[in-house]
PDB file of N, CA and C in Angstrom:
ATOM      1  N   UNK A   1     237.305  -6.142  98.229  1.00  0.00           N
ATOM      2  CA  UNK A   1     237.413  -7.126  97.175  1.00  0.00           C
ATOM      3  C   UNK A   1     237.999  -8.406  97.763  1.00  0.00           C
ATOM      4  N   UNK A   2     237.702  -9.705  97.376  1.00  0.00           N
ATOM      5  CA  UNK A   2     237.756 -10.745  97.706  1.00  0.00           C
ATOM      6  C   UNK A   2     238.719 -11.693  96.584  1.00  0.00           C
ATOM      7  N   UNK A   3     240.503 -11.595  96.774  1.00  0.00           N
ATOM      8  CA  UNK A   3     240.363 -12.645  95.638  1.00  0.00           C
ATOM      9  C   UNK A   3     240.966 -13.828  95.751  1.00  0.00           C
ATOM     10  N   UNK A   4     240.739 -14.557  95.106  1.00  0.00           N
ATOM     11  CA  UNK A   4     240.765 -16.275  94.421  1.00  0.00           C
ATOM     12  C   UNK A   4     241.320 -16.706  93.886  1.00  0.00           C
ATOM     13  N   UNK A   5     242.598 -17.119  95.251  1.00  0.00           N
ATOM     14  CA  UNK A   5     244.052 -17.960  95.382  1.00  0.00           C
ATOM     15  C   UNK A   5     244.132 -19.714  94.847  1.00  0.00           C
ATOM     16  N   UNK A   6     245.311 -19.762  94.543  1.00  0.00           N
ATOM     17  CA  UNK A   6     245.406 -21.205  94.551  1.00  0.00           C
ATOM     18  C   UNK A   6     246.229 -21.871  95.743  1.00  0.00           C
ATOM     19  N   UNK A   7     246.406 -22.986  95.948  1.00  0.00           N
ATOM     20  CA  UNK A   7     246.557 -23.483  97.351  1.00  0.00           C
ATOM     21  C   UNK A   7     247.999 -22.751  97.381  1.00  0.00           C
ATOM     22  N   UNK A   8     249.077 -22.867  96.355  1.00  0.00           N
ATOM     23  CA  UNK A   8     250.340 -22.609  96.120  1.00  0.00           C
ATOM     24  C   UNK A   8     250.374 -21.355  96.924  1.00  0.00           C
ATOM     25  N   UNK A   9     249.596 -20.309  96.135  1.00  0.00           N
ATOM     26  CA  UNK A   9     249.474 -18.631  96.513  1.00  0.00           C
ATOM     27  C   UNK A   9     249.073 -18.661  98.112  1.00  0.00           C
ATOM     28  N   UNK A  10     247.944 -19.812  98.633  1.00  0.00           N
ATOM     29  CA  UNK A  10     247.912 -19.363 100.322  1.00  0.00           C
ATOM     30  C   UNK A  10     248.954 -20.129 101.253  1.00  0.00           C
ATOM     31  N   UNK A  11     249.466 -20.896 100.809  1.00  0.00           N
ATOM     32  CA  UNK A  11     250.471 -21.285 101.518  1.00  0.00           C
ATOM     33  C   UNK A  11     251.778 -20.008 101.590  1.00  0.00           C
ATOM     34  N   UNK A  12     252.093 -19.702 100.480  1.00  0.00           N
ATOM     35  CA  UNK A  12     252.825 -18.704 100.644  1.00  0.00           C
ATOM     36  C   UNK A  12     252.140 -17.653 101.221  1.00  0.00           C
ATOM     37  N   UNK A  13     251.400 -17.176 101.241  1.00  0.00           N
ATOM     38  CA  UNK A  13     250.388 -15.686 102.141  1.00  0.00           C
ATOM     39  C   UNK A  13     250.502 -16.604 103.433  1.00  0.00           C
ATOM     40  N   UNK A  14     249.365 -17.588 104.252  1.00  0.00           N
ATOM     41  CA  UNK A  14     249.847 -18.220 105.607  1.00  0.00           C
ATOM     42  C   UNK A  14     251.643 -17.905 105.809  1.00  0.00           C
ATOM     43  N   UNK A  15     252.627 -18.181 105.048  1.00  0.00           N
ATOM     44  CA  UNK A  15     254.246 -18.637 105.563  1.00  0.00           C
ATOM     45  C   UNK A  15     255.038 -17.410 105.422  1.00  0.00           C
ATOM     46  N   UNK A  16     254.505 -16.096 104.661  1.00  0.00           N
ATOM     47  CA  UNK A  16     255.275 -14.780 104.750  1.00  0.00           C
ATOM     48  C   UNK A  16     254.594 -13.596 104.959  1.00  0.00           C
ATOM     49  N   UNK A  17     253.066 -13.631 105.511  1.00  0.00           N
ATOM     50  CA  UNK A  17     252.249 -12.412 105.855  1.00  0.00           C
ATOM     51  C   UNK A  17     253.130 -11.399 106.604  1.00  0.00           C
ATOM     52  N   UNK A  18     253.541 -12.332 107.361  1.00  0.00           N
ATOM     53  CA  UNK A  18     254.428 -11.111 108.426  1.00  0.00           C
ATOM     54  C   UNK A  18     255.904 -10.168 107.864  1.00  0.00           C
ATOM     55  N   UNK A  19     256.157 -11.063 106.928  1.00  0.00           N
ATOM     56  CA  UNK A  19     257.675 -10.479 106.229  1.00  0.00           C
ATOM     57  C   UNK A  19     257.951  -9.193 106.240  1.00  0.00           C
ATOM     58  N   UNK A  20     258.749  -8.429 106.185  1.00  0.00           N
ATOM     59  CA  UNK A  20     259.076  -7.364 105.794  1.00  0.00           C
ATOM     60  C   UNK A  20     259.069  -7.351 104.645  1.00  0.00           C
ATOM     61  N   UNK A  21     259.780  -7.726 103.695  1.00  0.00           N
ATOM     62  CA  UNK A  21     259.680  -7.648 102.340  1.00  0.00           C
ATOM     63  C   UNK A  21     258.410  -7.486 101.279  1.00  0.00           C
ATOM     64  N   UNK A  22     257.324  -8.816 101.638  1.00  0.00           N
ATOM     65  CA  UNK A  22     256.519  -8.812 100.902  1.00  0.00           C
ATOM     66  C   UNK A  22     255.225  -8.859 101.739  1.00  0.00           C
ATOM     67  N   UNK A  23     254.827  -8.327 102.903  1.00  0.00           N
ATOM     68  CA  UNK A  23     253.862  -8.588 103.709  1.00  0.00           C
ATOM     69  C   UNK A  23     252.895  -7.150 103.422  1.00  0.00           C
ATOM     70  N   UNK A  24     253.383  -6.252 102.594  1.00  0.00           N
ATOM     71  CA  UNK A  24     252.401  -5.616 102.760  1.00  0.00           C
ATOM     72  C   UNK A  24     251.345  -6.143 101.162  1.00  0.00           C
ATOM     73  N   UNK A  25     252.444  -6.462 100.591  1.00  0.00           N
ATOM     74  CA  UNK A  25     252.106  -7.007  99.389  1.00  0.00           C
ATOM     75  C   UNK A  25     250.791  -7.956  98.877  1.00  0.00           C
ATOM     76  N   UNK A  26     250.558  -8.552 100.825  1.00  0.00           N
ATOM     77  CA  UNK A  26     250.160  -9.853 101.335  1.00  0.00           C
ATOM     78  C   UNK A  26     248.712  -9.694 101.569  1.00  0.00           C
ATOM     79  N   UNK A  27     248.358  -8.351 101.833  1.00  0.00           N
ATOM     80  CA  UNK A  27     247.424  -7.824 102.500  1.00  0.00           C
ATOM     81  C   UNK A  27     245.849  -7.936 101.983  1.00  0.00           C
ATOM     82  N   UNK A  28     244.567  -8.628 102.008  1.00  0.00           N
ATOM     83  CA  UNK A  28     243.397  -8.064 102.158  1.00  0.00           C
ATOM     84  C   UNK A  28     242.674  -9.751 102.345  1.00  0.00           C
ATOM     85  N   UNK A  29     241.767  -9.564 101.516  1.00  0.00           N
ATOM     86  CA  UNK A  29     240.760 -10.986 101.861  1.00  0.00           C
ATOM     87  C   UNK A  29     240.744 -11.910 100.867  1.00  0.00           C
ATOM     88  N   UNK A  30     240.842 -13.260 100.967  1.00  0.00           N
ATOM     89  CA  UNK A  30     241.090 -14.703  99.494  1.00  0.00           C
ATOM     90  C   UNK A  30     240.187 -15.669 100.321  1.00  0.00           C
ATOM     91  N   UNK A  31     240.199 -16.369  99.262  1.00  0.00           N
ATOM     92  CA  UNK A  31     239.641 -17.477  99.210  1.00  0.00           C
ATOM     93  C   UNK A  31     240.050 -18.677  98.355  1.00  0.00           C
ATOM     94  N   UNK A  32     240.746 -19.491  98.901  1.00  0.00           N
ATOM     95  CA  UNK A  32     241.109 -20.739  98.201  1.00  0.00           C
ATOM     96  C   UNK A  32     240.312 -22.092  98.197  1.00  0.00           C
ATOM     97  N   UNK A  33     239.848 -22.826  97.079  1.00  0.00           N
ATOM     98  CA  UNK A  33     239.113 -23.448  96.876  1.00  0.00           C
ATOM     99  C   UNK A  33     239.894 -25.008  97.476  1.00  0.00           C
ATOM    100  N   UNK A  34     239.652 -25.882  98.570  1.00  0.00           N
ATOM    101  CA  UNK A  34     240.539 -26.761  98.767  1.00  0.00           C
ATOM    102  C   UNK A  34     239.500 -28.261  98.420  1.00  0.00           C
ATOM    103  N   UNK A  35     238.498 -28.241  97.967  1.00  0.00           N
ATOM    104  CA  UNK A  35     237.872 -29.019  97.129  1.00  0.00           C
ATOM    105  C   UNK A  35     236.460 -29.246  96.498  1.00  0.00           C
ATOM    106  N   UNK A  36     235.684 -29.611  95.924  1.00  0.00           N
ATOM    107  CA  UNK A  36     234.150 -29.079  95.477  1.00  0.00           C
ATOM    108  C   UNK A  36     233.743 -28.127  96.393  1.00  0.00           C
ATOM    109  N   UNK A  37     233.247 -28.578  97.808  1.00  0.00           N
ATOM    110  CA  UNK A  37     232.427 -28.101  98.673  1.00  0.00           C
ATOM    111  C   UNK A  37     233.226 -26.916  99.773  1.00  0.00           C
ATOM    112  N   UNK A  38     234.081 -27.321  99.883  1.00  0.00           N
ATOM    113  CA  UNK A  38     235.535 -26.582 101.059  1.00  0.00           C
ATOM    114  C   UNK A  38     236.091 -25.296 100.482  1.00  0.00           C
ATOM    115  N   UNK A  39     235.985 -24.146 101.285  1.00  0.00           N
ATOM    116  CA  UNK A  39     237.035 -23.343 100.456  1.00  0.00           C
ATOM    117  C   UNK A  39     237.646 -22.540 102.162  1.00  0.00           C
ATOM    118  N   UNK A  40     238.912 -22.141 101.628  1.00  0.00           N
ATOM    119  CA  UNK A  40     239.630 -21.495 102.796  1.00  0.00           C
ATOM    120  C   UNK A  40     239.478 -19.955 102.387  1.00  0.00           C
ATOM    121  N   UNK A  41     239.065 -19.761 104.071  1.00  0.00           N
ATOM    122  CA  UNK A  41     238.671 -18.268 103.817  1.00  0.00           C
ATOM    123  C   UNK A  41     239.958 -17.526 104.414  1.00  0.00           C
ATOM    124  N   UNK A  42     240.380 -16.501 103.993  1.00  0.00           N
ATOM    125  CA  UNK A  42     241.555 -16.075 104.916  1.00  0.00           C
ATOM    126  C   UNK A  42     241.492 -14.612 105.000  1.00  0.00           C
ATOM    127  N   UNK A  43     241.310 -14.121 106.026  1.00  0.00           N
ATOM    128  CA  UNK A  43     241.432 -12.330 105.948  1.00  0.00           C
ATOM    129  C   UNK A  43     242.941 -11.909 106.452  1.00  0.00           C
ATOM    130  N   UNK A  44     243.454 -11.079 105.657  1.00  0.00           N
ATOM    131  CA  UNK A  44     245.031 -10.752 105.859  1.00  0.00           C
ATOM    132  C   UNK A  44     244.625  -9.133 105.906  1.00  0.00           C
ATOM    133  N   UNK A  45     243.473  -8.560 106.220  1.00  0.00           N
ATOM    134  CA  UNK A  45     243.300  -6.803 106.205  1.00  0.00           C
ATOM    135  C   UNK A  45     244.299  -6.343 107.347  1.00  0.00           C
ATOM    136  N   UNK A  46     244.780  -6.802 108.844  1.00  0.00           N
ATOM    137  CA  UNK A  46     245.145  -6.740 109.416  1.00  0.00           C
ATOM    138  C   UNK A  46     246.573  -7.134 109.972  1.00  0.00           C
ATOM    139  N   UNK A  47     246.925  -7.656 108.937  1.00  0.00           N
ATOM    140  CA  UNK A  47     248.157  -8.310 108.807  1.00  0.00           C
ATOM    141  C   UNK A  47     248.097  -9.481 109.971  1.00  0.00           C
ATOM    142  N   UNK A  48     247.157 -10.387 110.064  1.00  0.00           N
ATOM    143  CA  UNK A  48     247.503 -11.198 110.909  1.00  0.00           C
ATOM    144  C   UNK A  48     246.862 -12.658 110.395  1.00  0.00           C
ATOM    145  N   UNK A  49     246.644 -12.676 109.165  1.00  0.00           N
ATOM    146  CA  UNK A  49     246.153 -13.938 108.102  1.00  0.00           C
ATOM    147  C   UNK A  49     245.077 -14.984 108.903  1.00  0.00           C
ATOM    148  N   UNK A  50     244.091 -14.490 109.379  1.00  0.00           N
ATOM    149  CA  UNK A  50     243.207 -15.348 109.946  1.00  0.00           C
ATOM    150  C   UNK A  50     242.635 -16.428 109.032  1.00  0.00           C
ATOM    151  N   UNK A  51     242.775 -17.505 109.037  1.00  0.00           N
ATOM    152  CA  UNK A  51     242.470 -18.564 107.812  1.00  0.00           C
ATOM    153  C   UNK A  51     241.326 -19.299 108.614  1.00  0.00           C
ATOM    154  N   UNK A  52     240.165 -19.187 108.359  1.00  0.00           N
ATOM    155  CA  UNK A  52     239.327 -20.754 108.534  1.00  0.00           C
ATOM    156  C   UNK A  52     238.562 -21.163 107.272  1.00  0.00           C
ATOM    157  N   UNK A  53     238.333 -22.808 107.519  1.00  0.00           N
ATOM    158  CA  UNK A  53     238.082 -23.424 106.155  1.00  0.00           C
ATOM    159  C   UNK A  53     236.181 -23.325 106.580  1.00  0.00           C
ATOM    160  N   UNK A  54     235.691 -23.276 105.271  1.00  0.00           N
ATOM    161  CA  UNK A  54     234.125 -23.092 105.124  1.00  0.00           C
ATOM    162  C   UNK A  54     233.639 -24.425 104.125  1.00  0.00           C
ATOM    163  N   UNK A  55     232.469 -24.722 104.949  1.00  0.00           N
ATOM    164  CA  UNK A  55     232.182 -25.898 103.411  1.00  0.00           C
ATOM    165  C   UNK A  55     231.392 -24.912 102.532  1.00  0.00           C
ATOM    166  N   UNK A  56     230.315 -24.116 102.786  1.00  0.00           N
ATOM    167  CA  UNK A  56     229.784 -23.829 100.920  1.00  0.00           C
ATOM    168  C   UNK A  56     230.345 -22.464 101.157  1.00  0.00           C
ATOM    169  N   UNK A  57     230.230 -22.185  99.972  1.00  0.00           N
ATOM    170  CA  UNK A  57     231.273 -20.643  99.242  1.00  0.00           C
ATOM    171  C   UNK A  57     230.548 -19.310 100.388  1.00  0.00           C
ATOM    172  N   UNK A  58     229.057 -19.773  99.957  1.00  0.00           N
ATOM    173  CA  UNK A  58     228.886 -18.784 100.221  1.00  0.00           C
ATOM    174  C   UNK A  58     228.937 -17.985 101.616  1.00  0.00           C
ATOM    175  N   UNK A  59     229.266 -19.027 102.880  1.00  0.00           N
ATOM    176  CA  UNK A  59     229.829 -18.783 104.799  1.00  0.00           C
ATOM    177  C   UNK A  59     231.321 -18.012 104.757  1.00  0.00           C
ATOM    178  N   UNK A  60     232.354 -18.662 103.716  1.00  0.00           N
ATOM    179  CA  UNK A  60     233.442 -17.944 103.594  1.00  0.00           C
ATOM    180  C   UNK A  60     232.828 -16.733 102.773  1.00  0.00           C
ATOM    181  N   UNK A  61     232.493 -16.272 101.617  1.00  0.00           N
ATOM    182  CA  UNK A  61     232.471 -14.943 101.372  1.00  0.00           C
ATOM    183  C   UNK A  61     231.584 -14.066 102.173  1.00  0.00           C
ATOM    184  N   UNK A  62     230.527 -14.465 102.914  1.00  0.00           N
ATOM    185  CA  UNK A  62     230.207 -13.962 103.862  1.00  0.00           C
ATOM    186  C   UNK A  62     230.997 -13.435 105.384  1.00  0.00           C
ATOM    187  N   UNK A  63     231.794 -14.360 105.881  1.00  0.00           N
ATOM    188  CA  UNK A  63     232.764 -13.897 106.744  1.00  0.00           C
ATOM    189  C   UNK A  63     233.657 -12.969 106.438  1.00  0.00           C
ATOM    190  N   UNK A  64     234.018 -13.342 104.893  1.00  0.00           N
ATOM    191  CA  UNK A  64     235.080 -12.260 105.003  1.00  0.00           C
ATOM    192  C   UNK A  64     234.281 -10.603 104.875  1.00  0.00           C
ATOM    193  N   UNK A  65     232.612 -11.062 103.866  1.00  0.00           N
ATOM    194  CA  UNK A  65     232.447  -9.533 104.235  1.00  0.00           C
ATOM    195  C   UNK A  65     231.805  -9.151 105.584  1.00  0.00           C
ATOM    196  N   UNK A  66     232.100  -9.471 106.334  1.00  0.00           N
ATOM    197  CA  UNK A  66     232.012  -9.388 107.683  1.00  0.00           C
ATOM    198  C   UNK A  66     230.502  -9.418 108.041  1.00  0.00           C
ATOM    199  N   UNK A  67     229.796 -10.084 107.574  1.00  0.00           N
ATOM    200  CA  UNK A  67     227.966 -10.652 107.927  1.00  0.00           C
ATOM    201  C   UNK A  67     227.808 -11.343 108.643  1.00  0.00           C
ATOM    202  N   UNK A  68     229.167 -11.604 109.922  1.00  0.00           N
ATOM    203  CA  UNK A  68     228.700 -12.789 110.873  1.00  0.00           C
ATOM    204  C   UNK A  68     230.435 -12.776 111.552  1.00  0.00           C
ATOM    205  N   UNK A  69     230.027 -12.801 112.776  1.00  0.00           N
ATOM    206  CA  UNK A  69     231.479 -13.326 113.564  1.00  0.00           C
ATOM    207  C   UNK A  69     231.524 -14.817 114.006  1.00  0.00           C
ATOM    208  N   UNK A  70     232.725 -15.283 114.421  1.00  0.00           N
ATOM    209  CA  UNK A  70     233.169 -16.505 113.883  1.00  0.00           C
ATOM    210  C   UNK A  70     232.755 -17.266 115.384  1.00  0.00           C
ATOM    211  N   UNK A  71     232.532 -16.502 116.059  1.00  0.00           N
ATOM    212  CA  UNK A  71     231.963 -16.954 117.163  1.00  0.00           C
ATOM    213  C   UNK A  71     230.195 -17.521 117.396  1.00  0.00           C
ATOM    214  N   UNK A  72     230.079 -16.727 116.608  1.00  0.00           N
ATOM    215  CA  UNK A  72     228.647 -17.472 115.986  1.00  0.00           C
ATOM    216  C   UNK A  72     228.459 -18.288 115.388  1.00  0.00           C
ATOM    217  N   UNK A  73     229.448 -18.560 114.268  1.00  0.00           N
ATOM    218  CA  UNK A  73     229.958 -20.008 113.167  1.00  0.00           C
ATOM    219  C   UNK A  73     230.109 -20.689 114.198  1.00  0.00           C
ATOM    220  N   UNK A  74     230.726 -20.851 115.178  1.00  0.00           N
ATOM    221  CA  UNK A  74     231.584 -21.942 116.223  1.00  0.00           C
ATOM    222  C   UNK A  74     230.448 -22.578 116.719  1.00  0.00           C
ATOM    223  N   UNK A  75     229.404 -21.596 117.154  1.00  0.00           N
ATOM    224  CA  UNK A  75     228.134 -21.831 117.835  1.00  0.00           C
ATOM    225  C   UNK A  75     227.110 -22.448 117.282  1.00  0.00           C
ATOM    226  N   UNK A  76     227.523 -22.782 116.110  1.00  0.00           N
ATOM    227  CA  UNK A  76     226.447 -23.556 115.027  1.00  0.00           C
ATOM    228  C   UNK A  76     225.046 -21.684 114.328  1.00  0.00           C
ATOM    229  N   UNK A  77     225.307 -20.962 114.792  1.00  0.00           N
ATOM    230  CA  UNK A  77     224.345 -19.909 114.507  1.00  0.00           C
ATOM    231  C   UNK A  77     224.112 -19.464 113.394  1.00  0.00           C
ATOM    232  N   UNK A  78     225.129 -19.571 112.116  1.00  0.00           N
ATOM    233  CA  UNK A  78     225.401 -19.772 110.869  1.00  0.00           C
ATOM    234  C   UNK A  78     224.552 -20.357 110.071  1.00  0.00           C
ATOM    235  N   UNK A  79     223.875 -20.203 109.360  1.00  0.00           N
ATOM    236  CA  UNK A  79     223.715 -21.456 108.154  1.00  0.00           C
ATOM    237  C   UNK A  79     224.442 -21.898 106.757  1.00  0.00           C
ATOM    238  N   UNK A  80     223.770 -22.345 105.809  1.00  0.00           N
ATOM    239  CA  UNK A  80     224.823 -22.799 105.130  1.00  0.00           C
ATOM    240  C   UNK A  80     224.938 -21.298 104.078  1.00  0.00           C
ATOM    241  N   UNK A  81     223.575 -20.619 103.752  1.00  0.00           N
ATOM    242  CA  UNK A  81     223.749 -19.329 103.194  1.00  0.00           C
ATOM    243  C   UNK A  81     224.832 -18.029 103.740  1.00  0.00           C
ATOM    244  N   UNK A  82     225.341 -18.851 105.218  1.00  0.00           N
ATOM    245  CA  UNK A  82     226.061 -17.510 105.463  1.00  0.00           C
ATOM    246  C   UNK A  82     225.291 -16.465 106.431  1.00  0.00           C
ATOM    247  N   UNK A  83     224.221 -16.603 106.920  1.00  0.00           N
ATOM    248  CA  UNK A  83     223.399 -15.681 107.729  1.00  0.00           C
ATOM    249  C   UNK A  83     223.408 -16.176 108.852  1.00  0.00           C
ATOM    250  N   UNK A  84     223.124 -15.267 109.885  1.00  0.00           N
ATOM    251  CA  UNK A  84     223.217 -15.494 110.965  1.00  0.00           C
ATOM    252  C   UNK A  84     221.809 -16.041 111.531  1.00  0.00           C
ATOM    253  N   UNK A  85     221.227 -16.914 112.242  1.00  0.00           N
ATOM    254  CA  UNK A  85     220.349 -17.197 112.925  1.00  0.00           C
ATOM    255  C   UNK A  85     220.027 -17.611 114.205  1.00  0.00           C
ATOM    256  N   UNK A  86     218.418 -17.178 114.350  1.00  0.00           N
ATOM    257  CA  UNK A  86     218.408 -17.492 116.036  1.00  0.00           C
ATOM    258  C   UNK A  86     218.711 -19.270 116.241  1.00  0.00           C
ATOM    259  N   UNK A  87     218.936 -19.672 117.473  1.00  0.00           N
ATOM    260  CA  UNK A  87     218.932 -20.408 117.992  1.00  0.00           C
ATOM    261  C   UNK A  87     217.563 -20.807 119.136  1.00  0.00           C
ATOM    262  N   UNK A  88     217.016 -21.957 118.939  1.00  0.00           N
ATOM    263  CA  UNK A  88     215.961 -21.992 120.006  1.00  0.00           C
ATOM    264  C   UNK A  88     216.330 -22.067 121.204  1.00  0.00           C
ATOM    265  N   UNK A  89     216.104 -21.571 122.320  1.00  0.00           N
ATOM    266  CA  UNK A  89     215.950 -21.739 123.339  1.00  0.00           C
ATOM    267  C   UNK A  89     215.626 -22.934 124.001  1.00  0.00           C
ATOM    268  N   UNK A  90     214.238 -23.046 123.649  1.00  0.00           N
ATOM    269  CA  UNK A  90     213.633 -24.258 124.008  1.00  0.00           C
ATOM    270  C   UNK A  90     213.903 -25.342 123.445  1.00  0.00           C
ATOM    271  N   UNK A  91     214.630 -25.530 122.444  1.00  0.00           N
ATOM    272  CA  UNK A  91     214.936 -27.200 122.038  1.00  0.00           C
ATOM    273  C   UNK A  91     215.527 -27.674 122.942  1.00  0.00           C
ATOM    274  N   UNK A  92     216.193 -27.683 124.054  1.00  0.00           N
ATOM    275  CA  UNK A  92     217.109 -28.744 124.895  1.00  0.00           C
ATOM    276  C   UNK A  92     215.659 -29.051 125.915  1.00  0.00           C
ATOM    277  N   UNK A  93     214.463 -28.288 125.868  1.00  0.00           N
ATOM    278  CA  UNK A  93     213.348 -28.732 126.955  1.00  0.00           C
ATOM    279  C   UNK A  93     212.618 -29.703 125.861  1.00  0.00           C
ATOM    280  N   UNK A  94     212.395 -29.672 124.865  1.00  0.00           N
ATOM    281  CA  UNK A  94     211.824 -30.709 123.932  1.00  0.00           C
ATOM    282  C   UNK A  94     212.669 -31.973 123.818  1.00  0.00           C
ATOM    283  N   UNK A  95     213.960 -31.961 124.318  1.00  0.00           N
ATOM    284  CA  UNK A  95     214.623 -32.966 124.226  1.00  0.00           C
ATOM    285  C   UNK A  95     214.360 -33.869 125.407  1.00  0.00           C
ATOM    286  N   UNK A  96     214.515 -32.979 126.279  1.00  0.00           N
ATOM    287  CA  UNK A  96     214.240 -33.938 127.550  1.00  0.00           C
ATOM    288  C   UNK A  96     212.914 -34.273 127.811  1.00  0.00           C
ATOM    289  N   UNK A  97     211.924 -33.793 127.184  1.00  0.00           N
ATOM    290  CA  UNK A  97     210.349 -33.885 127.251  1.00  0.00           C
ATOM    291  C   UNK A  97     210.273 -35.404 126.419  1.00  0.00           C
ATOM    292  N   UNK A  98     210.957 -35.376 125.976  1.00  0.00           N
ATOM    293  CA  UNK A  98     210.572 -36.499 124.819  1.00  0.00           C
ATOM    294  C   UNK A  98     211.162 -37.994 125.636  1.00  0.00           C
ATOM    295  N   UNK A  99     212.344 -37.734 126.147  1.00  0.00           N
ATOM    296  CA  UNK A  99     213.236 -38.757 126.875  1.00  0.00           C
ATOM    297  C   UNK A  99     212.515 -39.316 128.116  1.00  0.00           C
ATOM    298  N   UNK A 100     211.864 -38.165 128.916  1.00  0.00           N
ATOM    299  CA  UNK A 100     210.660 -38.893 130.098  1.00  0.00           C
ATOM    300  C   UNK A 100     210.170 -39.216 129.186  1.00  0.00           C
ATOM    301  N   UNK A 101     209.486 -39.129 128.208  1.00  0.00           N
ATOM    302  CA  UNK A 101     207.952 -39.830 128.034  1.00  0.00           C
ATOM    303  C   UNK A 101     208.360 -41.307 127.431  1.00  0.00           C
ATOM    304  N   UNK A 102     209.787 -41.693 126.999  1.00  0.00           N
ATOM    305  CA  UNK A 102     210.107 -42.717 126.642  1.00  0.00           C
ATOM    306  C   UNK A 102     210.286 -44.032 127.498  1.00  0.00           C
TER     307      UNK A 102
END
């Protein structure tokens, strides 16, 4: 389950995940909305509050249900649905194909 913090609630989850007191309390997957398009995704399953921000909803609820590693997001491999996709190969030879012929 995925739930849907306000900035107040992840600032406090980011500043006491680790606590003794209330860290277990702290624990699973949110999403805070930080404006129309932006939302912060944060997985705390592990107790170690991994937070990255997503522009459409649907890349953060996808990450958190684990449909893509973030190393692939980094890589542009992502789209905006959240799925993972190939990458061409050959576009950096169409690039330079185009630059001789200029």
């Amino acid at each position: 389950m995925i739930n849907l913090i306000t900035q107040l609630q992840a600032t406090f989850l980011l500043e006491n995940y680790r606590s003794e007191t209330v860290g277990d309390i702290l624990q699973g997957k949110f999403i805070q909305p930080v404006s129309a398009n932006n939302f912060l995704a944060i997985d705390n399953t592990n107790e170690d509050a991994y937070a990255v921000e997503f522009k459409p909803l649907s890349q953060a609820v996808n990450w958190l249900n684990g449909k893509f590693e973030l190393n692939d997001y980094f890589k542009g491999m992502v789209n905006e649905d959240g799925e993972v996709v190939e990458v061409q190969k050959h576009q950096t030879h169409i690039v330079i194909r185009l630059i001789e012929c200029l």
